[in-house]
C-alpha atoms as a PDB file:
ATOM      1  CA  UNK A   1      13.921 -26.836 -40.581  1.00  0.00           C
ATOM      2  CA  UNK A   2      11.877 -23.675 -40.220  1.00  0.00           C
ATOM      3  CA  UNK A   3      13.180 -20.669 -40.062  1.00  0.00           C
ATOM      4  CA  UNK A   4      12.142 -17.659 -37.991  1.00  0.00           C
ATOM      5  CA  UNK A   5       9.931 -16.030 -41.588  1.00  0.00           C
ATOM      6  CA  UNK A   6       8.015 -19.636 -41.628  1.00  0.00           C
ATOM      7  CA  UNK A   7       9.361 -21.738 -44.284  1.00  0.00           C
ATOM      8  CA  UNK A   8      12.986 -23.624 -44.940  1.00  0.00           C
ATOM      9  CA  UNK A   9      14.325 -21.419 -47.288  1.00  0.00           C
ATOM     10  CA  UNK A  10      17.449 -20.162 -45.261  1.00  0.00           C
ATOM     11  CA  UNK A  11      16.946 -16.765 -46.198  1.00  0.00           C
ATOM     12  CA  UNK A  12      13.834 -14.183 -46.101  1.00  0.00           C
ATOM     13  CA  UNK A  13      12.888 -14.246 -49.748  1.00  0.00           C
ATOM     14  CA  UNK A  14      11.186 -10.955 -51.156  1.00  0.00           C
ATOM     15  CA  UNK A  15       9.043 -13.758 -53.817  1.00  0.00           C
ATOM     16  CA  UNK A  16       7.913 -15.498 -50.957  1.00  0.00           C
ATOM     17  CA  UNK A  17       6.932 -12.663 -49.022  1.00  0.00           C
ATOM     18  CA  UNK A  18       5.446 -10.703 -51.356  1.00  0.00           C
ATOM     19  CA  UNK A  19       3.137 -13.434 -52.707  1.00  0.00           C
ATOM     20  CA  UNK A  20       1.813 -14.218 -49.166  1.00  0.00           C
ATOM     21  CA  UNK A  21       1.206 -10.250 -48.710  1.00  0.00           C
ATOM     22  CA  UNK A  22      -0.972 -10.406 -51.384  1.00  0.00           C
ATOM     23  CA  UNK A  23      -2.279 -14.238 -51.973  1.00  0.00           C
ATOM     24  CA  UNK A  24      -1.225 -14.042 -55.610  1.00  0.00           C
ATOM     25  CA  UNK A  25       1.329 -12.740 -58.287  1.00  0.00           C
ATOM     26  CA  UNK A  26       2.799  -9.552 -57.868  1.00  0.00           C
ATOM     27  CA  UNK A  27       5.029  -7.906 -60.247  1.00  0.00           C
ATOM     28  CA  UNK A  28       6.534  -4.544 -60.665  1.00  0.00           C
ATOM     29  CA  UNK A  29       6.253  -2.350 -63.683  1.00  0.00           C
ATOM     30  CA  UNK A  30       9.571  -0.014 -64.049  1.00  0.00           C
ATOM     31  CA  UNK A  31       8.599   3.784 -64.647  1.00  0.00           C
ATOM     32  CA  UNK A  32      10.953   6.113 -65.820  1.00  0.00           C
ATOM     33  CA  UNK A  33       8.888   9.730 -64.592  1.00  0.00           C
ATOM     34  CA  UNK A  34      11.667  12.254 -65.807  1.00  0.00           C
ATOM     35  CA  UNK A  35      12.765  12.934 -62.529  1.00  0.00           C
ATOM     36  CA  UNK A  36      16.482  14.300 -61.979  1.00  0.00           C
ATOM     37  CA  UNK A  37      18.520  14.391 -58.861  1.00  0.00           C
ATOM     38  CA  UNK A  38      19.718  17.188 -56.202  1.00  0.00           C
ATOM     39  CA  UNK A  39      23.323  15.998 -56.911  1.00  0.00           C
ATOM     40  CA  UNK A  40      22.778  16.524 -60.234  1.00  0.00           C
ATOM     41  CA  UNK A  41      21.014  19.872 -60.949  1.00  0.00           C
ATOM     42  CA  UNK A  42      23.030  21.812 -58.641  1.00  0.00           C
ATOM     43  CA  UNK A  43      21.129  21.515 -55.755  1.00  0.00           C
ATOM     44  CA  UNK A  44      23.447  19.833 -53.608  1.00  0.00           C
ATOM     45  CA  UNK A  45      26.426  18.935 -56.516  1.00  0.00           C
ATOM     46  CA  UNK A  46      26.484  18.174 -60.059  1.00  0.00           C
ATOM     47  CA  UNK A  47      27.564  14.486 -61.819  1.00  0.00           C
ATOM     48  CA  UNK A  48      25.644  12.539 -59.849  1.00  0.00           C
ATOM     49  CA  UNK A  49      26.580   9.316 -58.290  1.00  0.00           C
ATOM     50  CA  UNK A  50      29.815   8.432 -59.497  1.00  0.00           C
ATOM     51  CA  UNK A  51      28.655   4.725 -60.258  1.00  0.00           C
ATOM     52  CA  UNK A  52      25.556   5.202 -61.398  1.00  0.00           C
ATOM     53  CA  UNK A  53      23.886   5.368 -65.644  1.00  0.00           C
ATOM     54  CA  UNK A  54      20.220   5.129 -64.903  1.00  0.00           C
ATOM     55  CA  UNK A  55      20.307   3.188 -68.535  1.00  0.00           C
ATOM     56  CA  UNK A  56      21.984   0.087 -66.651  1.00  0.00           C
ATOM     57  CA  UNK A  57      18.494  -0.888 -64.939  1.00  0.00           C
ATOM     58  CA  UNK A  58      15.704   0.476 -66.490  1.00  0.00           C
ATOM     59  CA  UNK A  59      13.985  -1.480 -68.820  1.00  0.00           C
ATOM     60  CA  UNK A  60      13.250  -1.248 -72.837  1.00  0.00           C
ATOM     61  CA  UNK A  61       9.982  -0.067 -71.966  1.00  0.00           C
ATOM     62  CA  UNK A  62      10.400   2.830 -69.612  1.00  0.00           C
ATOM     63  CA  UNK A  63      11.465   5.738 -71.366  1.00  0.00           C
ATOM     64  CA  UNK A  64      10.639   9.356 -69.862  1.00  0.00           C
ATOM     65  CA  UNK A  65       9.038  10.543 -73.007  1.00  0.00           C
ATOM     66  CA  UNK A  66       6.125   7.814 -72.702  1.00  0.00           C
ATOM     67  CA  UNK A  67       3.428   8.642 -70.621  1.00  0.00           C
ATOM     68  CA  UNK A  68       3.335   6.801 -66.757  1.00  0.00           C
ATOM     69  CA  UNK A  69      -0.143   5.173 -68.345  1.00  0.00           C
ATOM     70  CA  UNK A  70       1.745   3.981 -71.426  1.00  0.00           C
ATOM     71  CA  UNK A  71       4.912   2.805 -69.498  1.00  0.00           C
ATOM     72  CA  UNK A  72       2.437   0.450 -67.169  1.00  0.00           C
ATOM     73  CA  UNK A  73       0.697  -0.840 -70.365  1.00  0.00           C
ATOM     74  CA  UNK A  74       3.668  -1.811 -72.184  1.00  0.00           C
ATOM     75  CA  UNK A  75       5.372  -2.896 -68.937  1.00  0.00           C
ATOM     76  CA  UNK A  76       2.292  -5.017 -68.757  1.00  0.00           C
ATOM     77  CA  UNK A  77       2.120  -6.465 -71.696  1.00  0.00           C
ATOM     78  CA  UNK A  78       5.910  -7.414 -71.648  1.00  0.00           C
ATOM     79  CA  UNK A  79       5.501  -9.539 -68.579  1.00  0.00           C
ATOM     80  CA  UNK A  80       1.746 -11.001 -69.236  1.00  0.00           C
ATOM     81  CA  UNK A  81       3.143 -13.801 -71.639  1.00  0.00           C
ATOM     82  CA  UNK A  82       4.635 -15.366 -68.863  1.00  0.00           C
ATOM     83  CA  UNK A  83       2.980 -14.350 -65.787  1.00  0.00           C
ATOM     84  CA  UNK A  84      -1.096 -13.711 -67.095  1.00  0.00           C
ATOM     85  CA  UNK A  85      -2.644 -14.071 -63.717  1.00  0.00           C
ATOM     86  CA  UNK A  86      -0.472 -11.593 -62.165  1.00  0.00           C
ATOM     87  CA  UNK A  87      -1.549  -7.654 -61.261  1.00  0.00           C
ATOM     88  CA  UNK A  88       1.415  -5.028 -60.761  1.00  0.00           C
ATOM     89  CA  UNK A  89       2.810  -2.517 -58.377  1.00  0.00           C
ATOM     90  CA  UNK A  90       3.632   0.388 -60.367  1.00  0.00           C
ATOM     91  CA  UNK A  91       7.725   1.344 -59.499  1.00  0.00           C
ATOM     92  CA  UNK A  92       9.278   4.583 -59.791  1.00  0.00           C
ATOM     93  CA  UNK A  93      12.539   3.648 -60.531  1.00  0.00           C
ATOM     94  CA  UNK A  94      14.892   6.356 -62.366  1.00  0.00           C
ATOM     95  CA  UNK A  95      16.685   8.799 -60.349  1.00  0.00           C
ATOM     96  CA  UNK A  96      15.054  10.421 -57.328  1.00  0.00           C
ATOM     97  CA  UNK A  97      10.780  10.375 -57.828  1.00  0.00           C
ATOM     98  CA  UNK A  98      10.098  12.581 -54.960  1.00  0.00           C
ATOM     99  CA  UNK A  99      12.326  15.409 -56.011  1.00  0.00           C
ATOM    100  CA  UNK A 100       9.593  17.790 -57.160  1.00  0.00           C
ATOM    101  CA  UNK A 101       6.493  19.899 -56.114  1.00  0.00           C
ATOM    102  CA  UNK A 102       3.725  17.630 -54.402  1.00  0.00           C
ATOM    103  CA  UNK A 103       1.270  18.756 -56.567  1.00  0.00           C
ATOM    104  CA  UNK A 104       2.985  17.087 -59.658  1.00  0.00           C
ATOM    105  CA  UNK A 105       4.058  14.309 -57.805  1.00  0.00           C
ATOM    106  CA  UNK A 106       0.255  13.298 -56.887  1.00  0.00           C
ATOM    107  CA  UNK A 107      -0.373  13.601 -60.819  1.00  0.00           C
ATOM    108  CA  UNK A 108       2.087  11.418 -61.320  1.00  0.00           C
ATOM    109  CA  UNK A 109       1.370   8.658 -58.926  1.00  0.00           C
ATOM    110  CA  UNK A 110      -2.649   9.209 -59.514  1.00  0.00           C
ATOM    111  CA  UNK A 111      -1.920   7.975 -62.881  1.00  0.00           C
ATOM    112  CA  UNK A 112      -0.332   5.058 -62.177  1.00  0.00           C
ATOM    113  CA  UNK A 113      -2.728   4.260 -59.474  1.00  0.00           C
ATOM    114  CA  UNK A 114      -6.194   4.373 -62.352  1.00  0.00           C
ATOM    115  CA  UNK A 115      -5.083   1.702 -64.199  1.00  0.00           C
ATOM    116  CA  UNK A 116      -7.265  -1.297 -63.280  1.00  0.00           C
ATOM    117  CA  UNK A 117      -4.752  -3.483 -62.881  1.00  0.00           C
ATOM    118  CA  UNK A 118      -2.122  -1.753 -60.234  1.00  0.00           C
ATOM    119  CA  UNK A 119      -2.948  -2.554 -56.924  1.00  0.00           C
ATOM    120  CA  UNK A 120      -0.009  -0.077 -55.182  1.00  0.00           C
ATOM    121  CA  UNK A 121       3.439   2.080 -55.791  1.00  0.00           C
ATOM    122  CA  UNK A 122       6.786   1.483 -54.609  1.00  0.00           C
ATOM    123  CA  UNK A 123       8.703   4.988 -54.753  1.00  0.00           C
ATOM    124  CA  UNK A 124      12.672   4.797 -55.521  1.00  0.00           C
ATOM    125  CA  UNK A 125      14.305   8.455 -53.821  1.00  0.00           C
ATOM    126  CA  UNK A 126      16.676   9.643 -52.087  1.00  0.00           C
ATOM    127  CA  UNK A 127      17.047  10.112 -47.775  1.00  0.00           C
ATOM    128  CA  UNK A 128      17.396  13.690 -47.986  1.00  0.00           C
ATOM    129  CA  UNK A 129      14.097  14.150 -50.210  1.00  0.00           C
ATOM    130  CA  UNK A 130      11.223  13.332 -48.648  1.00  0.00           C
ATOM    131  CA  UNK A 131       9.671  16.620 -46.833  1.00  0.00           C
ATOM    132  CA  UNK A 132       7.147  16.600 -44.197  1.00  0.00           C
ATOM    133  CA  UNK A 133       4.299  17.451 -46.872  1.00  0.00           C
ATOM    134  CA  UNK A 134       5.304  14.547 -49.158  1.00  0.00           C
ATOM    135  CA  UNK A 135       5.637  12.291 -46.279  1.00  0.00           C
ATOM    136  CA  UNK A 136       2.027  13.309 -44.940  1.00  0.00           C
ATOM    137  CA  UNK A 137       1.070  12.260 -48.643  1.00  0.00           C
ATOM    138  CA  UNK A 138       2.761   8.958 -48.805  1.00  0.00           C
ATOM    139  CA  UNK A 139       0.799   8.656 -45.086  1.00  0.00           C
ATOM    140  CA  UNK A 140      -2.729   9.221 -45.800  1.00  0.00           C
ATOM    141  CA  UNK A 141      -1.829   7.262 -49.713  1.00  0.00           C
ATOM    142  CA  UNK A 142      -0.634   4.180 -47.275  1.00  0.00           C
ATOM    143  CA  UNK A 143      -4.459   4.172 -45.934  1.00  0.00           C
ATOM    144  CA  UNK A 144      -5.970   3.189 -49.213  1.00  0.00           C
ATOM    145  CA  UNK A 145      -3.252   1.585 -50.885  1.00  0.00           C
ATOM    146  CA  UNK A 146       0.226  -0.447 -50.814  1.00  0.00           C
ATOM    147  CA  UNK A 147       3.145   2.231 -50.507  1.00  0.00           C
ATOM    148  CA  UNK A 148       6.340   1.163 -50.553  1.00  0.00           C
ATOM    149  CA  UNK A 149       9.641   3.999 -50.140  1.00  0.00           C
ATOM    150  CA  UNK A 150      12.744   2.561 -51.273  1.00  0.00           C
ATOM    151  CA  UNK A 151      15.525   4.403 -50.456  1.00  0.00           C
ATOM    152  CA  UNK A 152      19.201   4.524 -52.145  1.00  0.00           C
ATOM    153  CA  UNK A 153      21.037   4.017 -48.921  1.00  0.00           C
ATOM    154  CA  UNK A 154      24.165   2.546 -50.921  1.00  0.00           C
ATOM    155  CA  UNK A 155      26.461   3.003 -48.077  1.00  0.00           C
ATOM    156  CA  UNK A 156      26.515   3.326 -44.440  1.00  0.00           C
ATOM    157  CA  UNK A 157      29.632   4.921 -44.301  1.00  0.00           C
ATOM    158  CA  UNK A 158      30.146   8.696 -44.606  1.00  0.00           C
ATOM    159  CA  UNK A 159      33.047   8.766 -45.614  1.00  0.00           C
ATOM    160  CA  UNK A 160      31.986   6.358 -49.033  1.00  0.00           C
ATOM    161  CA  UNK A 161      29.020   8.331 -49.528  1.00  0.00           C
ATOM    162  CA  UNK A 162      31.451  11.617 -49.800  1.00  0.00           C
ATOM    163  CA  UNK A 163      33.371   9.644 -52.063  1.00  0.00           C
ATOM    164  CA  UNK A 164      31.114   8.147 -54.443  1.00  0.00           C
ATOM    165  CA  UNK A 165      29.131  11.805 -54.253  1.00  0.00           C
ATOM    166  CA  UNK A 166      25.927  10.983 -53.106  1.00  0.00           C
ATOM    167  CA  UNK A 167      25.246  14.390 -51.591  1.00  0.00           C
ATOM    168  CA  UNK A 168      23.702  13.012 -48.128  1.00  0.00           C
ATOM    169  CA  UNK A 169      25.045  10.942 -44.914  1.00  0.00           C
ATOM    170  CA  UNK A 170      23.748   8.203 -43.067  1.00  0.00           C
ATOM    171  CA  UNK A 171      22.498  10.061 -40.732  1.00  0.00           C
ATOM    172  CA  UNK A 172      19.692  11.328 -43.355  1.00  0.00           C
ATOM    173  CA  UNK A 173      18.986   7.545 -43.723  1.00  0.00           C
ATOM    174  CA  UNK A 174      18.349   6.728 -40.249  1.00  0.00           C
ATOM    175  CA  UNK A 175      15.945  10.311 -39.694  1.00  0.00           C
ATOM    176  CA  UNK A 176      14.093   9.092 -43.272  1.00  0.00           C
ATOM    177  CA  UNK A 177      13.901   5.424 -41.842  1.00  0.00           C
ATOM    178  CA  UNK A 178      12.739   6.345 -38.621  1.00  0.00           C
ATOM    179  CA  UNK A 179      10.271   9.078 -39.685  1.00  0.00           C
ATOM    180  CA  UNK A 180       8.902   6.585 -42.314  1.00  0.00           C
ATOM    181  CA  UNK A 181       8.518   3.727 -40.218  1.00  0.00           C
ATOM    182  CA  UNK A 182       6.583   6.392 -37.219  1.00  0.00           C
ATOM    183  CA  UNK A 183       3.891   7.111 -39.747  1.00  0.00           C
ATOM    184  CA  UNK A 184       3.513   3.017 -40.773  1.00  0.00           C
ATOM    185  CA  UNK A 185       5.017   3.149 -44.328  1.00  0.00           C
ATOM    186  CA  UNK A 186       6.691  -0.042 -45.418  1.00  0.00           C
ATOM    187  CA  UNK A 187      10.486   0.634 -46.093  1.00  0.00           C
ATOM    188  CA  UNK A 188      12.880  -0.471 -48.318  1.00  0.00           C
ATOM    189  CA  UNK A 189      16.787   0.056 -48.447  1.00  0.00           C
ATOM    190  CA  UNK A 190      19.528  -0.065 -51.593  1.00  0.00           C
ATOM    191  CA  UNK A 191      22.963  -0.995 -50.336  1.00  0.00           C
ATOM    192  CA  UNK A 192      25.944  -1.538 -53.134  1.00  0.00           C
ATOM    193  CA  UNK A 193      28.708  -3.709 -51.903  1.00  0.00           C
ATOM    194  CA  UNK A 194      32.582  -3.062 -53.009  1.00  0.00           C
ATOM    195  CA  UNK A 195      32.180   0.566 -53.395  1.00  0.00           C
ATOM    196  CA  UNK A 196      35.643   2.153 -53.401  1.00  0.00           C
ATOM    197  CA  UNK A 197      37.749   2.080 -50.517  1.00  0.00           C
ATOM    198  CA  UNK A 198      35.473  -0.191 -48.569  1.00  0.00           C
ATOM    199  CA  UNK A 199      36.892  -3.282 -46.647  1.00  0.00           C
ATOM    200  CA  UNK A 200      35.217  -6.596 -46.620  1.00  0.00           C
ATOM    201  CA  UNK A 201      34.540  -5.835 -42.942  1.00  0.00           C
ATOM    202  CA  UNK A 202      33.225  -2.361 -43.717  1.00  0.00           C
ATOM    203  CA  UNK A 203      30.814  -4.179 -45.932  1.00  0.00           C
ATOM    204  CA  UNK A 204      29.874  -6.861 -43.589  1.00  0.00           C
ATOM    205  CA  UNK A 205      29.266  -3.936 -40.806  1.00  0.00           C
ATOM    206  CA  UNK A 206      26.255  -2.521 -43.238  1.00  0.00           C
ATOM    207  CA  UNK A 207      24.450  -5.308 -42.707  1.00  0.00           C
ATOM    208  CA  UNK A 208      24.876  -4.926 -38.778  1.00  0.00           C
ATOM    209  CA  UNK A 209      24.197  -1.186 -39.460  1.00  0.00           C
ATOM    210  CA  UNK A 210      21.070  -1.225 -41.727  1.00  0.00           C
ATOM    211  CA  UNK A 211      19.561  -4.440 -39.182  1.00  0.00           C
ATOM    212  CA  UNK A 212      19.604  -1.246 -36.613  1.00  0.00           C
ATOM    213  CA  UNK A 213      16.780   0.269 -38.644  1.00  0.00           C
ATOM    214  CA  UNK A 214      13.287  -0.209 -38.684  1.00  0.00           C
ATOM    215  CA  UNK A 215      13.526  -1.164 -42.830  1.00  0.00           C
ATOM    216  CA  UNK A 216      11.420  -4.088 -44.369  1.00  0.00           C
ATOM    217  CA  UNK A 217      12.930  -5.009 -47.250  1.00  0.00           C
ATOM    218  CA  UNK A 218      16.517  -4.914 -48.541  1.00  0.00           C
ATOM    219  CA  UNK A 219      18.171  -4.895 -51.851  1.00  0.00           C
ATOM    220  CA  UNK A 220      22.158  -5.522 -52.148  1.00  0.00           C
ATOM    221  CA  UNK A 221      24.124  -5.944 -55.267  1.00  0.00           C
ATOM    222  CA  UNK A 222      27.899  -6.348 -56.222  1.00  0.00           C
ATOM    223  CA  UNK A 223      29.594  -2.519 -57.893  1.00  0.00           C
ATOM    224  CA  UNK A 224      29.124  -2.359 -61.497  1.00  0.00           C
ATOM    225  CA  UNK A 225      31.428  -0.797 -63.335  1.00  0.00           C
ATOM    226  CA  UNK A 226      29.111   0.724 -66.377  1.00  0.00           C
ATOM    227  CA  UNK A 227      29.982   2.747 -69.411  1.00  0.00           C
ATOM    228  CA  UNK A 228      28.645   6.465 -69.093  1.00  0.00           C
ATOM    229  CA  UNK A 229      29.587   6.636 -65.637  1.00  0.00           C
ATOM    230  CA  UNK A 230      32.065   8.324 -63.760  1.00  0.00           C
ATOM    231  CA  UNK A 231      33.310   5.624 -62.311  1.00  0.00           C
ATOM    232  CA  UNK A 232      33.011   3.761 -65.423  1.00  0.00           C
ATOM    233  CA  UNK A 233      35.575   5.994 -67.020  1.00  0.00           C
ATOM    234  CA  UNK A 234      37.525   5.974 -64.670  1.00  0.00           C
ATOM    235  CA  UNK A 235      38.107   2.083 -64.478  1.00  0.00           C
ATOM    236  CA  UNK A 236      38.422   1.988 -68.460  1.00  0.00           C
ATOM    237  CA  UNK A 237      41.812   4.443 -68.059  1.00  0.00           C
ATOM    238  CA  UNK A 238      43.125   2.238 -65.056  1.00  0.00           C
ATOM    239  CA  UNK A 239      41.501  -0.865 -64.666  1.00  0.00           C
ATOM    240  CA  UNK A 240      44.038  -2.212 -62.244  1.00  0.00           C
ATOM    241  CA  UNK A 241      43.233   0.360 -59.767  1.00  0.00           C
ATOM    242  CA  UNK A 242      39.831  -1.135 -59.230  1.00  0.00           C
ATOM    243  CA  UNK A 243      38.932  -4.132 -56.912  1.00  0.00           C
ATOM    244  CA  UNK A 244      36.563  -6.360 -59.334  1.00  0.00           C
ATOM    245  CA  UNK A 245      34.999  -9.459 -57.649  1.00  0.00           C
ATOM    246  CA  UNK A 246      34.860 -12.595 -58.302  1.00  0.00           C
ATOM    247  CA  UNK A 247      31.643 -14.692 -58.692  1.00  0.00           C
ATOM    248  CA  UNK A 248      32.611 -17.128 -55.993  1.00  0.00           C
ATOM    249  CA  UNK A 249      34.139 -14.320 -54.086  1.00  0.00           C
ATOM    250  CA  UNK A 250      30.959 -12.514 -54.032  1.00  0.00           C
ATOM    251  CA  UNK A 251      28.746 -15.484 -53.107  1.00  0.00           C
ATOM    252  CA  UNK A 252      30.296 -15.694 -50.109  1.00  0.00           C
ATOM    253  CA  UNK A 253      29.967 -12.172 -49.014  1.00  0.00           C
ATOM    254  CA  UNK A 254      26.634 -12.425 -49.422  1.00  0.00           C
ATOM    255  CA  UNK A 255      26.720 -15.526 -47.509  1.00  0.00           C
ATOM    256  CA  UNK A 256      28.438 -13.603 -44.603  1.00  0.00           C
ATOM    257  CA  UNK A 257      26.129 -10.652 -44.960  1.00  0.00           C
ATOM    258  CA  UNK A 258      23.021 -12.745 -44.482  1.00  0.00           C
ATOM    259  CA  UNK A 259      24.201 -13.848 -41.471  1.00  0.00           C
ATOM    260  CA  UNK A 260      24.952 -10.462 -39.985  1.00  0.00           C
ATOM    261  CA  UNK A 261      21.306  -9.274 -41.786  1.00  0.00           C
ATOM    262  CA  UNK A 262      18.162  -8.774 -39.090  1.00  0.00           C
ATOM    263  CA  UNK A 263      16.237 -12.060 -39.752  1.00  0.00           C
ATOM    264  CA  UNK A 264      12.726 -10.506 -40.385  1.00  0.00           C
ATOM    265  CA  UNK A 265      14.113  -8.356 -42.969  1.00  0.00           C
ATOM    266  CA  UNK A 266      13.132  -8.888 -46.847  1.00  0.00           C
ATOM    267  CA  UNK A 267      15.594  -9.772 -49.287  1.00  0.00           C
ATOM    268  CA  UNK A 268      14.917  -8.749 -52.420  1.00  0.00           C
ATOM    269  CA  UNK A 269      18.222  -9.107 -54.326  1.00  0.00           C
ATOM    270  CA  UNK A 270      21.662  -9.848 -54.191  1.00  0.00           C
ATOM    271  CA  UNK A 271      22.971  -9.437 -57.634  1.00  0.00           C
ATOM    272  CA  UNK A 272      22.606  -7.071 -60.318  1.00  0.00           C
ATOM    273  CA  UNK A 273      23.523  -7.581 -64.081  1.00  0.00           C
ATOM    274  CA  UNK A 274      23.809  -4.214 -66.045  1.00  0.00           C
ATOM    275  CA  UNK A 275      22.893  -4.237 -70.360  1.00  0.00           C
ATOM    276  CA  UNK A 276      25.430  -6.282 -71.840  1.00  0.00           C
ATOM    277  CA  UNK A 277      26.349  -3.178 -73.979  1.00  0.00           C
ATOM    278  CA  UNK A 278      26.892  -0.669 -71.232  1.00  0.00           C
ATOM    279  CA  UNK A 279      28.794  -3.765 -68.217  1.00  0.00           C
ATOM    280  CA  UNK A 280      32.214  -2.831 -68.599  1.00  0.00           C
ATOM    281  CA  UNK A 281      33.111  -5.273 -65.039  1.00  0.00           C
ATOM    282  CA  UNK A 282      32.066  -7.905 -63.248  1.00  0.00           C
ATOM    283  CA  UNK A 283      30.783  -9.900 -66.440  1.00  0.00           C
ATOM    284  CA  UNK A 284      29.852 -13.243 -64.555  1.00  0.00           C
ATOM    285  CA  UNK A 285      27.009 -14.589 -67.301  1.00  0.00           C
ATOM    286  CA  UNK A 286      24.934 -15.200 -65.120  1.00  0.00           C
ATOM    287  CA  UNK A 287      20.734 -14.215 -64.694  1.00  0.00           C
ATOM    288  CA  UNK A 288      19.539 -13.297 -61.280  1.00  0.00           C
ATOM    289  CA  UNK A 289      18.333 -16.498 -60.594  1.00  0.00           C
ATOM    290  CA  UNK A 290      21.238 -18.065 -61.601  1.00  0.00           C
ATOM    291  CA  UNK A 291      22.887 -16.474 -58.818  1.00  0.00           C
ATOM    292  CA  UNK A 292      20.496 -16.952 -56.363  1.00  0.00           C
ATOM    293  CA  UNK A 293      21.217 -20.580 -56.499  1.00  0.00           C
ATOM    294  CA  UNK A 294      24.520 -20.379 -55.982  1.00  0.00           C
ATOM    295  CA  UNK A 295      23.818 -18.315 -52.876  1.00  0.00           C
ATOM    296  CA  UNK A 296      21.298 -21.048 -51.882  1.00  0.00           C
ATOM    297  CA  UNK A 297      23.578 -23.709 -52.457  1.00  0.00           C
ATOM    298  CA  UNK A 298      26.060 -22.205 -50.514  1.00  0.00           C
ATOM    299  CA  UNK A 299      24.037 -21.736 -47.460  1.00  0.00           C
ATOM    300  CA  UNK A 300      23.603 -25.321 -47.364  1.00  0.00           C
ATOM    301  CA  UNK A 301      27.426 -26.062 -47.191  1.00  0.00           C
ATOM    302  CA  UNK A 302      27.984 -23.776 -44.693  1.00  0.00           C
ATOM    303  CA  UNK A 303      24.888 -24.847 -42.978  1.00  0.00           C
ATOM    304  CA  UNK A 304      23.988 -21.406 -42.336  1.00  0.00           C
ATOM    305  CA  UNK A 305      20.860 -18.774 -42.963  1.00  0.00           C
ATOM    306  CA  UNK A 306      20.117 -15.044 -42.784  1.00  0.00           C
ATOM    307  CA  UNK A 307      20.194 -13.692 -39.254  1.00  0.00           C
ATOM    308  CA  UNK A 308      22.268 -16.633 -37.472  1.00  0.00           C
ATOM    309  CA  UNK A 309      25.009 -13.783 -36.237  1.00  0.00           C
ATOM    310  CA  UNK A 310      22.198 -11.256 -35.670  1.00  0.00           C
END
């Protein structure tokens, strides 16, 4: 069977995708830019996400104090070993990379954009931080190259994003969506399932909520529970407080939220796995792809496939 992105894999893979868009290997180099975060500096709180130590998903090789040039050449030559005929999108990951004046900004993604063998940017931020002049940037940018603008959504539901202090609502996510998708840029969304106080149906009803928007791709991945984060702490003092899931749990909420998920949206993930030394919970063993199979394989069972309660 076919399915409605042209090919039998029962979901909208991002690897698929992403090697059509381009007729070859594309792979992202990590950059760590030194940015910090308006819910960090004081700007609109201070302490940051409660779930969130940017150290749980950056890689060896992206450290602020290295140069962007030097983070793409070492990113490079981690991943040319195994993948030599690919060429790289250059990803600001860390924190929020379009919290600062647009004139350093430009520097910053101009120098990413010289080396010979990046052929576009994806930009991790925030909702709330992308004014009109940075957008009219990202705009003309879009023109000559890929652009990407990957936004931490996390949560569709006020009341979590209070909670977890993110500093913005959803409504900031659908005006950033909207305005981005207006001028043509290609979209991206972060959602984190099993944040506290969230029901299994409040989960399921992101995916309904986020196939509302005009996004592209879409990342989800279980909560984390990491050391050097508040909510980290928090779980270490009272561990029983805390809803931790299960692998086989989790595989079929992602099952269920593929169903409920727009069907010519991206997926680019569905797990996560923090640094061994800094996961304090979920500690499944298991790589990405690991996972991904057993979200495949359960698809099958069920006979089901991304977008069949859209």
């Amino acid at each position: 069977m076919s399915y409605a992105w042209g090919h039998e894999r029962r979901y909208n893979d991002f690897s698929t995708y992403i090697r059509k868009l381009f007729n070859e290997r594309v792979q992202k180099i990590s950059i760590h830019a030194g940015f910090t975060c308006p819910n960090r500096d004081g700007s609109k709180g201070t302490g940051g996400c409660t779930f969130c130590n940017n150290e749980s998903f950056k890689p060896s090789y992206c450290q602020p104090a290295v140069s962007v040039s030097d983070q793409i050449t070492k990113g490079i030559s981690f991943f040319r070993a195994r993948h030599p005929e690919a060429k790289f999108l250059a990803y600001f990951q860390a924190y929020t990379n379009t919290y600062g004046e647009l004139s350093q900004l430009i520097d910053l993604y101009d120098e990413a954009l010289t080396h010979s063998e990046v052929i576009g940017l994806i930009v991790g931020t925030r909702p709330d931080c992308l004014p009109p002049d940075v957008l009219d940037y990202f705009a003309a940018l879009n023109k000559r190259t890929h652009v990407t603008i990957e936004l931490g959504v996390e949560s569709t539901s006020d009341i979590t994003l209070n909670r977890v202090n993110r500093g913005h609502d959803f409504k900031s996510t659908r005006d950033a969506v909207t305005r981005l998708a207006d001028m043509g840029i290609s979209t991206g969304a972060h959602l984190i399932l099993g944040l506290p106080g969230e029901s299994r149906e409040e989960m399921l009803m992101h995916a309904s909520r986020i196939s509302d928007l005009p996004i592209n791709y879409l990342k989800v991945h279980q909560l984390q529970y990491v050391k050097g984060s508040q909510l980290g702490s928090a779980f270490l003092q009272n561990p029983e407080n805390f809803r931790v899931f299960e692998v086989e749990e989790y595989v079929e909420l992602v099952v269920d939220f593929l169903e409920r998920v727009r069907p010519d949206i991206v997926m680019e993930r569905f797990a996560s796995q923090a640094p061994h030394n800094l996961l304090l919970a979920p500690k499944w063993g298991l790589k990405n792809f690991e996972f991904v199979r057993l979200v495949d394989k359960r698809l099958s069972e069920r006979d089901t496939w991304q977008g069949k309660l859209y």
